[in-house]
C-alpha atoms as a PDB file:
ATOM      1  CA  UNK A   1     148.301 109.823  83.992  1.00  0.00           C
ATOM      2  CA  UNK A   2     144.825 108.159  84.523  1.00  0.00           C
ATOM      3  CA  UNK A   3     141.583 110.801  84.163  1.00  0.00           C
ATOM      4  CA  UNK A   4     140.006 111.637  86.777  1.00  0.00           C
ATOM      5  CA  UNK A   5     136.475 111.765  86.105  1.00  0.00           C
ATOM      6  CA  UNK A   6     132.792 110.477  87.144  1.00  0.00           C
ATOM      7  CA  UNK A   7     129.583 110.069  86.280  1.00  0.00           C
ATOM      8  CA  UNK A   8     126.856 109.070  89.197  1.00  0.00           C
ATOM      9  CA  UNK A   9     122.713 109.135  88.927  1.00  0.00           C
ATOM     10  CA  UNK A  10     121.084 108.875  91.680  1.00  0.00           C
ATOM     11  CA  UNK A  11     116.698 108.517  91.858  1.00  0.00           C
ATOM     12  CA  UNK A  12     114.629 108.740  94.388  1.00  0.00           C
ATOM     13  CA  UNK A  13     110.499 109.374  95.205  1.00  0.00           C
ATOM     14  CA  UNK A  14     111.366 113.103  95.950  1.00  0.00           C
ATOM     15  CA  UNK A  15     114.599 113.508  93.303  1.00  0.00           C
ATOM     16  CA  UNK A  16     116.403 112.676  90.085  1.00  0.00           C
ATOM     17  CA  UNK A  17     119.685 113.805  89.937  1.00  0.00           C
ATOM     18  CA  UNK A  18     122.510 113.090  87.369  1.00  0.00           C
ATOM     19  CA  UNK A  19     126.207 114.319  87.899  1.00  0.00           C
ATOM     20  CA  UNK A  20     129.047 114.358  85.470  1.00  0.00           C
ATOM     21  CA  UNK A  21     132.524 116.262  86.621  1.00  0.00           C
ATOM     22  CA  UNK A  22     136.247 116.174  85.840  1.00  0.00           C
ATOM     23  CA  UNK A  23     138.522 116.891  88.301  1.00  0.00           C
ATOM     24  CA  UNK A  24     141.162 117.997  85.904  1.00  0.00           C
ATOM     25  CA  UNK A  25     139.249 120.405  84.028  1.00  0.00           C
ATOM     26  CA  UNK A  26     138.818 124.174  83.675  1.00  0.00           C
ATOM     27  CA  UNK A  27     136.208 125.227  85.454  1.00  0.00           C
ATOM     28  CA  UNK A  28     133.051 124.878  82.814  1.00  0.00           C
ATOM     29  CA  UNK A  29     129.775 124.332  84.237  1.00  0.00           C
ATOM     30  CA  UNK A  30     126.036 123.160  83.208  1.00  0.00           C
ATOM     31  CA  UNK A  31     123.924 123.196  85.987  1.00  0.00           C
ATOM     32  CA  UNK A  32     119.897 123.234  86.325  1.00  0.00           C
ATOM     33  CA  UNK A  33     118.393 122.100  89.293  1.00  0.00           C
ATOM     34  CA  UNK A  34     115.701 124.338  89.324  1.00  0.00           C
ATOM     35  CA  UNK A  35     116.936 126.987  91.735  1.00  0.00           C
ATOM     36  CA  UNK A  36     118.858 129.639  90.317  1.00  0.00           C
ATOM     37  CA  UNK A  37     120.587 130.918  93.562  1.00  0.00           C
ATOM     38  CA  UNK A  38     122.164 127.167  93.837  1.00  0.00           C
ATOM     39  CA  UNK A  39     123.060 126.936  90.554  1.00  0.00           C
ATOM     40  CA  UNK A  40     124.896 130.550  91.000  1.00  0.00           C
ATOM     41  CA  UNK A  41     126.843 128.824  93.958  1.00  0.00           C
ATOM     42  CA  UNK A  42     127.279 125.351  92.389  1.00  0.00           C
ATOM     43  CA  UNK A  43     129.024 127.479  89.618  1.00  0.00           C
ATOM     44  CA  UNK A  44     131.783 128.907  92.216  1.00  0.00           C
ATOM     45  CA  UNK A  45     133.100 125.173  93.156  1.00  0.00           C
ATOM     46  CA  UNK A  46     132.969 124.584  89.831  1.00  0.00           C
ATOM     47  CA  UNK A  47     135.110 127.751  88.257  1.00  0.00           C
ATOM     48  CA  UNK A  48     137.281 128.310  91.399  1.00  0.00           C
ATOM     49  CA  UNK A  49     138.125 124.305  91.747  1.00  0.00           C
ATOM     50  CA  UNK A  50     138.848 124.133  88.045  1.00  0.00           C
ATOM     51  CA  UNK A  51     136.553 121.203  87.685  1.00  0.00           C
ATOM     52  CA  UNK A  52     134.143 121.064  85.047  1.00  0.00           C
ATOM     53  CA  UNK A  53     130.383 120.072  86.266  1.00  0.00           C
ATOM     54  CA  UNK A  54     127.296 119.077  84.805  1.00  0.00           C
ATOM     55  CA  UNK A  55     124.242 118.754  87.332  1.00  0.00           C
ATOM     56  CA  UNK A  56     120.858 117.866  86.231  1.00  0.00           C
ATOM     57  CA  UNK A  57     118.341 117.746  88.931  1.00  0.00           C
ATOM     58  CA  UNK A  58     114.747 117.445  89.196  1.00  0.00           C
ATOM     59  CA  UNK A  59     112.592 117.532  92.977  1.00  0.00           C
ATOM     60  CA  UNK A  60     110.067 118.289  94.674  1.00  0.00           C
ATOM     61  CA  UNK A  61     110.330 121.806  94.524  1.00  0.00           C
ATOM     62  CA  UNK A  62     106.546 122.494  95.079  1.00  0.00           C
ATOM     63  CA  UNK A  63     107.415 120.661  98.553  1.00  0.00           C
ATOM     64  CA  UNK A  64     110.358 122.967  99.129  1.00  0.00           C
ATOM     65  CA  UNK A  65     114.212 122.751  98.011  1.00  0.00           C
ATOM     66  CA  UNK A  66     115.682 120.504 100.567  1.00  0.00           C
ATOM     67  CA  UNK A  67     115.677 117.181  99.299  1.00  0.00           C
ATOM     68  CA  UNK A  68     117.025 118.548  96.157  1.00  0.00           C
ATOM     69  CA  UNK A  69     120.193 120.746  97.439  1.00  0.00           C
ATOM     70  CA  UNK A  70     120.610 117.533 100.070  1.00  0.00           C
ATOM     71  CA  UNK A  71     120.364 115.182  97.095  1.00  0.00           C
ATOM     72  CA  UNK A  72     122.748 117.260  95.390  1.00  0.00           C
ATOM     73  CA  UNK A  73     125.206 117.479  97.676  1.00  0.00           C
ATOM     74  CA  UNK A  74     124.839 113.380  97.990  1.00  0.00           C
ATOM     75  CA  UNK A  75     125.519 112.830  94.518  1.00  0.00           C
ATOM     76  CA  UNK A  76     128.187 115.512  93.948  1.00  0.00           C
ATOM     77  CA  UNK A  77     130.031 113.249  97.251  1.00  0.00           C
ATOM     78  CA  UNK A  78     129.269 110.268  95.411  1.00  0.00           C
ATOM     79  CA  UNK A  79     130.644 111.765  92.487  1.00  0.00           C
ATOM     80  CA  UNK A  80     133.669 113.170  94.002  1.00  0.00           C
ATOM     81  CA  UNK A  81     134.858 109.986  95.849  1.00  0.00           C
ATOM     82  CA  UNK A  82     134.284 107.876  92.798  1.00  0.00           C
ATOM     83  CA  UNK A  83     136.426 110.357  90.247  1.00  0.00           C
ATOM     84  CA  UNK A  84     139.592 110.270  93.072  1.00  0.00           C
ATOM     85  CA  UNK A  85     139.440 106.791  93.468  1.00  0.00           C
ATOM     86  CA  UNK A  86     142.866 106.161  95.518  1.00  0.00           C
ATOM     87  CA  UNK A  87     143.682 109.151  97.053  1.00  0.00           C
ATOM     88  CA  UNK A  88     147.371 108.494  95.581  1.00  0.00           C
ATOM     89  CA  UNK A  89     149.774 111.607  94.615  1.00  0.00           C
ATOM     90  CA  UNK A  90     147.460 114.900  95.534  1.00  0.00           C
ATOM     91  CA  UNK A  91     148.326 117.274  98.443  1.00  0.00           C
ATOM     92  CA  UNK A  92     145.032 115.801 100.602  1.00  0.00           C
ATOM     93  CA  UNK A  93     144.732 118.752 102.205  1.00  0.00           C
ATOM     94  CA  UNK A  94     143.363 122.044 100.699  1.00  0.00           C
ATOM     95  CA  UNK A  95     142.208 125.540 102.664  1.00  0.00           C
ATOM     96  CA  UNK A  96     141.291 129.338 101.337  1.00  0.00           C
ATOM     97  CA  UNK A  97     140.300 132.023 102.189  1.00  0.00           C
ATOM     98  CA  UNK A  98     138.221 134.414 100.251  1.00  0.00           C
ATOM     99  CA  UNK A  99     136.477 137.771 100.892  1.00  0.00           C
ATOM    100  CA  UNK A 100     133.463 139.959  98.513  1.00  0.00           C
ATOM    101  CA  UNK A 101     133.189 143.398  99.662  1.00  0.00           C
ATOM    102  CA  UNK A 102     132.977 142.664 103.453  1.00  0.00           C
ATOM    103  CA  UNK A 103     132.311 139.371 103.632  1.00  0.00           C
ATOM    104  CA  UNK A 104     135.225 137.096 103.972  1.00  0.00           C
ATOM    105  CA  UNK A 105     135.249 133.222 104.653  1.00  0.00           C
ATOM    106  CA  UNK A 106     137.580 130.742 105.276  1.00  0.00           C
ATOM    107  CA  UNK A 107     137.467 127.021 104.264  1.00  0.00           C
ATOM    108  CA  UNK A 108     139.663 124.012 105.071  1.00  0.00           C
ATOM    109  CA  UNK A 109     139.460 120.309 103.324  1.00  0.00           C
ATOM    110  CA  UNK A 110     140.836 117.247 104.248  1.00  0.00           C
ATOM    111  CA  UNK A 111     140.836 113.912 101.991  1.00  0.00           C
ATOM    112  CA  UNK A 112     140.974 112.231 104.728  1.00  0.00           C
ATOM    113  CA  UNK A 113     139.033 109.360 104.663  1.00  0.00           C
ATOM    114  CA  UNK A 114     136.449 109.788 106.960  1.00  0.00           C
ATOM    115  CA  UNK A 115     133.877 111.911 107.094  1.00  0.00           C
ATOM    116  CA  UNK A 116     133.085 115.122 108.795  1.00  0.00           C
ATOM    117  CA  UNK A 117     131.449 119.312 108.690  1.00  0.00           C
ATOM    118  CA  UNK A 118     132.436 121.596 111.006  1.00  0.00           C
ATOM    119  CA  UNK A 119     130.070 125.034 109.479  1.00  0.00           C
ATOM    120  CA  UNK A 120     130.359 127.821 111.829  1.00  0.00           C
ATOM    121  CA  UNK A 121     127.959 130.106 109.343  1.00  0.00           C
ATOM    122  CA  UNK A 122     125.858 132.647 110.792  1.00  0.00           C
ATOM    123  CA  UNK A 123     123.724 134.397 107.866  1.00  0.00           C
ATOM    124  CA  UNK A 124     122.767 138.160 108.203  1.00  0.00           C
ATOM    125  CA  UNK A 125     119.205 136.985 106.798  1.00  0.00           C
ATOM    126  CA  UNK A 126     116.942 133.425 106.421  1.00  0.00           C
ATOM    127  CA  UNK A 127     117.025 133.673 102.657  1.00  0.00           C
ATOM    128  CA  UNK A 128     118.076 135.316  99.299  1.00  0.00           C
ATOM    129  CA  UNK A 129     115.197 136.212  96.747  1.00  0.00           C
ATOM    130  CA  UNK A 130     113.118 132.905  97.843  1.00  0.00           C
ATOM    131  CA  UNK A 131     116.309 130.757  98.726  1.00  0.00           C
ATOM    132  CA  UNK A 132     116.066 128.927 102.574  1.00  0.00           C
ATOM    133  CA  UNK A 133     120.500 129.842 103.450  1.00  0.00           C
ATOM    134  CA  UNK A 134     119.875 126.765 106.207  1.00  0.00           C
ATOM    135  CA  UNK A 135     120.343 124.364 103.176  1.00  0.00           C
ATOM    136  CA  UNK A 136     123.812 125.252 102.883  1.00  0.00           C
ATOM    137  CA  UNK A 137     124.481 123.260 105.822  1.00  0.00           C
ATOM    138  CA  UNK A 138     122.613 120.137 104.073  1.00  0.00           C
ATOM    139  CA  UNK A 139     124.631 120.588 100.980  1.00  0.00           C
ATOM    140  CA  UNK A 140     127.898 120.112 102.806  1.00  0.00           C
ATOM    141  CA  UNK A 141     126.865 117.689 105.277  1.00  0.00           C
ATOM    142  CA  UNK A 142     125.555 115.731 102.150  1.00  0.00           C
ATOM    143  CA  UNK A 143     128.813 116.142 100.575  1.00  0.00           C
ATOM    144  CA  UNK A 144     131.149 115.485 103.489  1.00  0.00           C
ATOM    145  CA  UNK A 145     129.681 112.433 103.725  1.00  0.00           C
ATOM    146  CA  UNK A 146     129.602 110.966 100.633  1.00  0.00           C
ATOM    147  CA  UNK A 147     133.015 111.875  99.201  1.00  0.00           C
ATOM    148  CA  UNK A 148     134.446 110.832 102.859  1.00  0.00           C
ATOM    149  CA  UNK A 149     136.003 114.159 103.200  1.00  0.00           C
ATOM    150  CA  UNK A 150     136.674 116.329 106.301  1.00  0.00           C
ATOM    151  CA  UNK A 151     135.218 120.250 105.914  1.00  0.00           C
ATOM    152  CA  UNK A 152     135.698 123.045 108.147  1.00  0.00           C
ATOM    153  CA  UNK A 153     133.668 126.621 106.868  1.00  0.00           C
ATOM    154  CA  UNK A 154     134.011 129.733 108.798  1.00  0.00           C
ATOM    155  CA  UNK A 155     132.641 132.839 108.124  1.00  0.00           C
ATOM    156  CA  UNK A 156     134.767 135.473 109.497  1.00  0.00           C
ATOM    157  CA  UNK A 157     132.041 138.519 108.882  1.00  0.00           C
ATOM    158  CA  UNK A 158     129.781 139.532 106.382  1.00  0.00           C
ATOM    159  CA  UNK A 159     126.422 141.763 106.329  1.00  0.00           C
ATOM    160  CA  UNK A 160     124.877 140.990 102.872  1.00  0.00           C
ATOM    161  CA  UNK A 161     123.466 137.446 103.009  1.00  0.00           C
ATOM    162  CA  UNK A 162     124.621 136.849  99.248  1.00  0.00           C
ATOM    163  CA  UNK A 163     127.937 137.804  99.288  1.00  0.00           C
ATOM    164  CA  UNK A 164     128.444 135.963 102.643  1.00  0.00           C
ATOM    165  CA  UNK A 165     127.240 132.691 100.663  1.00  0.00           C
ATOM    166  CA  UNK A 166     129.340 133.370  97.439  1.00  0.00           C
ATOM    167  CA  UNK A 167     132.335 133.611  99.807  1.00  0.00           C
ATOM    168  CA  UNK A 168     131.633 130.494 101.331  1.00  0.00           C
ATOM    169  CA  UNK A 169     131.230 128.493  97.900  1.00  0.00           C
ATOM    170  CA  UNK A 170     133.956 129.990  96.276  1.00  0.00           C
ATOM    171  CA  UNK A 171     136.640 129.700  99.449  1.00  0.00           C
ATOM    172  CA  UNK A 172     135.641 125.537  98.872  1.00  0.00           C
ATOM    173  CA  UNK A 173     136.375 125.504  95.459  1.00  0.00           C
ATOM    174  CA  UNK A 174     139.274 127.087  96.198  1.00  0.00           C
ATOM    175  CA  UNK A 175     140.467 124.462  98.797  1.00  0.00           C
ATOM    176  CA  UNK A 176     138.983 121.635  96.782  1.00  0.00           C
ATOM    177  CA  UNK A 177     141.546 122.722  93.998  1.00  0.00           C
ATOM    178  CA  UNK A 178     144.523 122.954  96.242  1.00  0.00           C
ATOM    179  CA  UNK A 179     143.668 119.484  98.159  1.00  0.00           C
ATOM    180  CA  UNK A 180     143.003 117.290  94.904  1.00  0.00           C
ATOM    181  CA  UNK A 181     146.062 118.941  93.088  1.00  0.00           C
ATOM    182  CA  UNK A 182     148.818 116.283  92.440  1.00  0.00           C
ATOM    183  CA  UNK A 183     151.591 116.481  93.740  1.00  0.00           C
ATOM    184  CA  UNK A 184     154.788 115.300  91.120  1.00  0.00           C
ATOM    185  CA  UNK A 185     157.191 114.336  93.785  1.00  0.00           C
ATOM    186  CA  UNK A 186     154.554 111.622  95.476  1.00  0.00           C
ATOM    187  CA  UNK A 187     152.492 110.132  92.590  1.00  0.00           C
ATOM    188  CA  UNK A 188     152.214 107.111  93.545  1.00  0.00           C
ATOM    189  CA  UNK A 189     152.360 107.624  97.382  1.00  0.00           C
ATOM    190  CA  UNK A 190     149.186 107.708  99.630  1.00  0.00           C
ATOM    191  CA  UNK A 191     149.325 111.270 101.678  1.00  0.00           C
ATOM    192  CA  UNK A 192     149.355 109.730 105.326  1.00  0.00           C
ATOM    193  CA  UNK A 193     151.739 108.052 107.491  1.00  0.00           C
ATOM    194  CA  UNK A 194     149.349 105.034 107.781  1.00  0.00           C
ATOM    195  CA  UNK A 195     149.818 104.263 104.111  1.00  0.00           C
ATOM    196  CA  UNK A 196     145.591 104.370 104.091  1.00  0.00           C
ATOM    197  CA  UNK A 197     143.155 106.750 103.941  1.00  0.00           C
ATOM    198  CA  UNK A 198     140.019 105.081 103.877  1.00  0.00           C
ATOM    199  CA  UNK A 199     138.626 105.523 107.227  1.00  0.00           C
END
């Protein structure tokens, strides 16, 4: 069975990123990109998708964090995309739903082929500790894009701005793990009646 795993850099004027993941692996992280609140969600995908993740990232944080939670996002698409390859023998299509306290979320993935974010999040506050919550959206629009993946996030309610977020990240990681799971009775089959799914 072929390994499913990736390694993609990506440098820019306002970022250096490097990302290393395994789709098949148990959920270990190492991630510094300078914000601890991202890293804290980057770790959810990463534990509740059972993929391990490395992220190194340096920006221009004195600026502020968008260019590096966009760039991530980018790169972690990039990365994604590139340690699938073929979309042959996985289920293509994940969803979850996950609740902290009163928060509860909802998430729904499709390997699709072509890219597109549906985020219906509405966050109780702007930000958590220093943290702009409005990069979220980046992030997964970053993502969607380059992995070529179709996202829908809903939060369903929620009153604490943290927990709302941590159900969010961990209700993808959830999906992610049920989309890119194989499937043993279609290995070598593409999941679509068009016997494609690259756009």
């Amino acid at each position: 069975m072929s390994s499913r795993k990736a390694s993609v850099e990506r440098k820019t004027r306002e970022t250096q990123i490097s990302i290393s993941l395994d789709l098949d692996g148990s959920g270990a992280a190492r991630l510094s990109t300078g914000l601890p609140f991202f890293d804290h969600m980057l770790e959810q995908i990463a534990r509740h998708g059972l993929i391990d993740l490395a992220i190194e990232a340096q920006g221009d944080l004195q600026v502020d964090a968008h260019h590096t939670v966009e760039d991530v996002g980018i790169v972690l698409g990039q990365a994604l995309a590139k340690a699938l390859g073929e979309p042959r023998g996985i289920n293509r299509y994940g969803h979850a739903y996950v609740p902290l306290d009163e928060a509860l979320s909802r998430a729904v993935i499709d390997f699709s082929g072509r890219p597109g974010l549906e985020f219906a999040v509405t966050w109780p506050r702007a930000r958590v500790g220093d943290f702009d919550l409005d990069l979220f959206h980046e992030f997964f629009q970053g993502l969607c894009n380059h992995a070529h993946i179709t996202i829908h996030i809903d939060n369903l309610r929620g009153q604490n701005a943290h927990h709302v977020a941590e159900t969010v990240f961990k209700a993808f990681g959830r999906a992610l793990r049920m989309a890119l799971t194989r499937d043993e009775r279609q290995l070598d089959a593409v999941p679509s009646t068009k016997g494609s799914l690259q756009g």
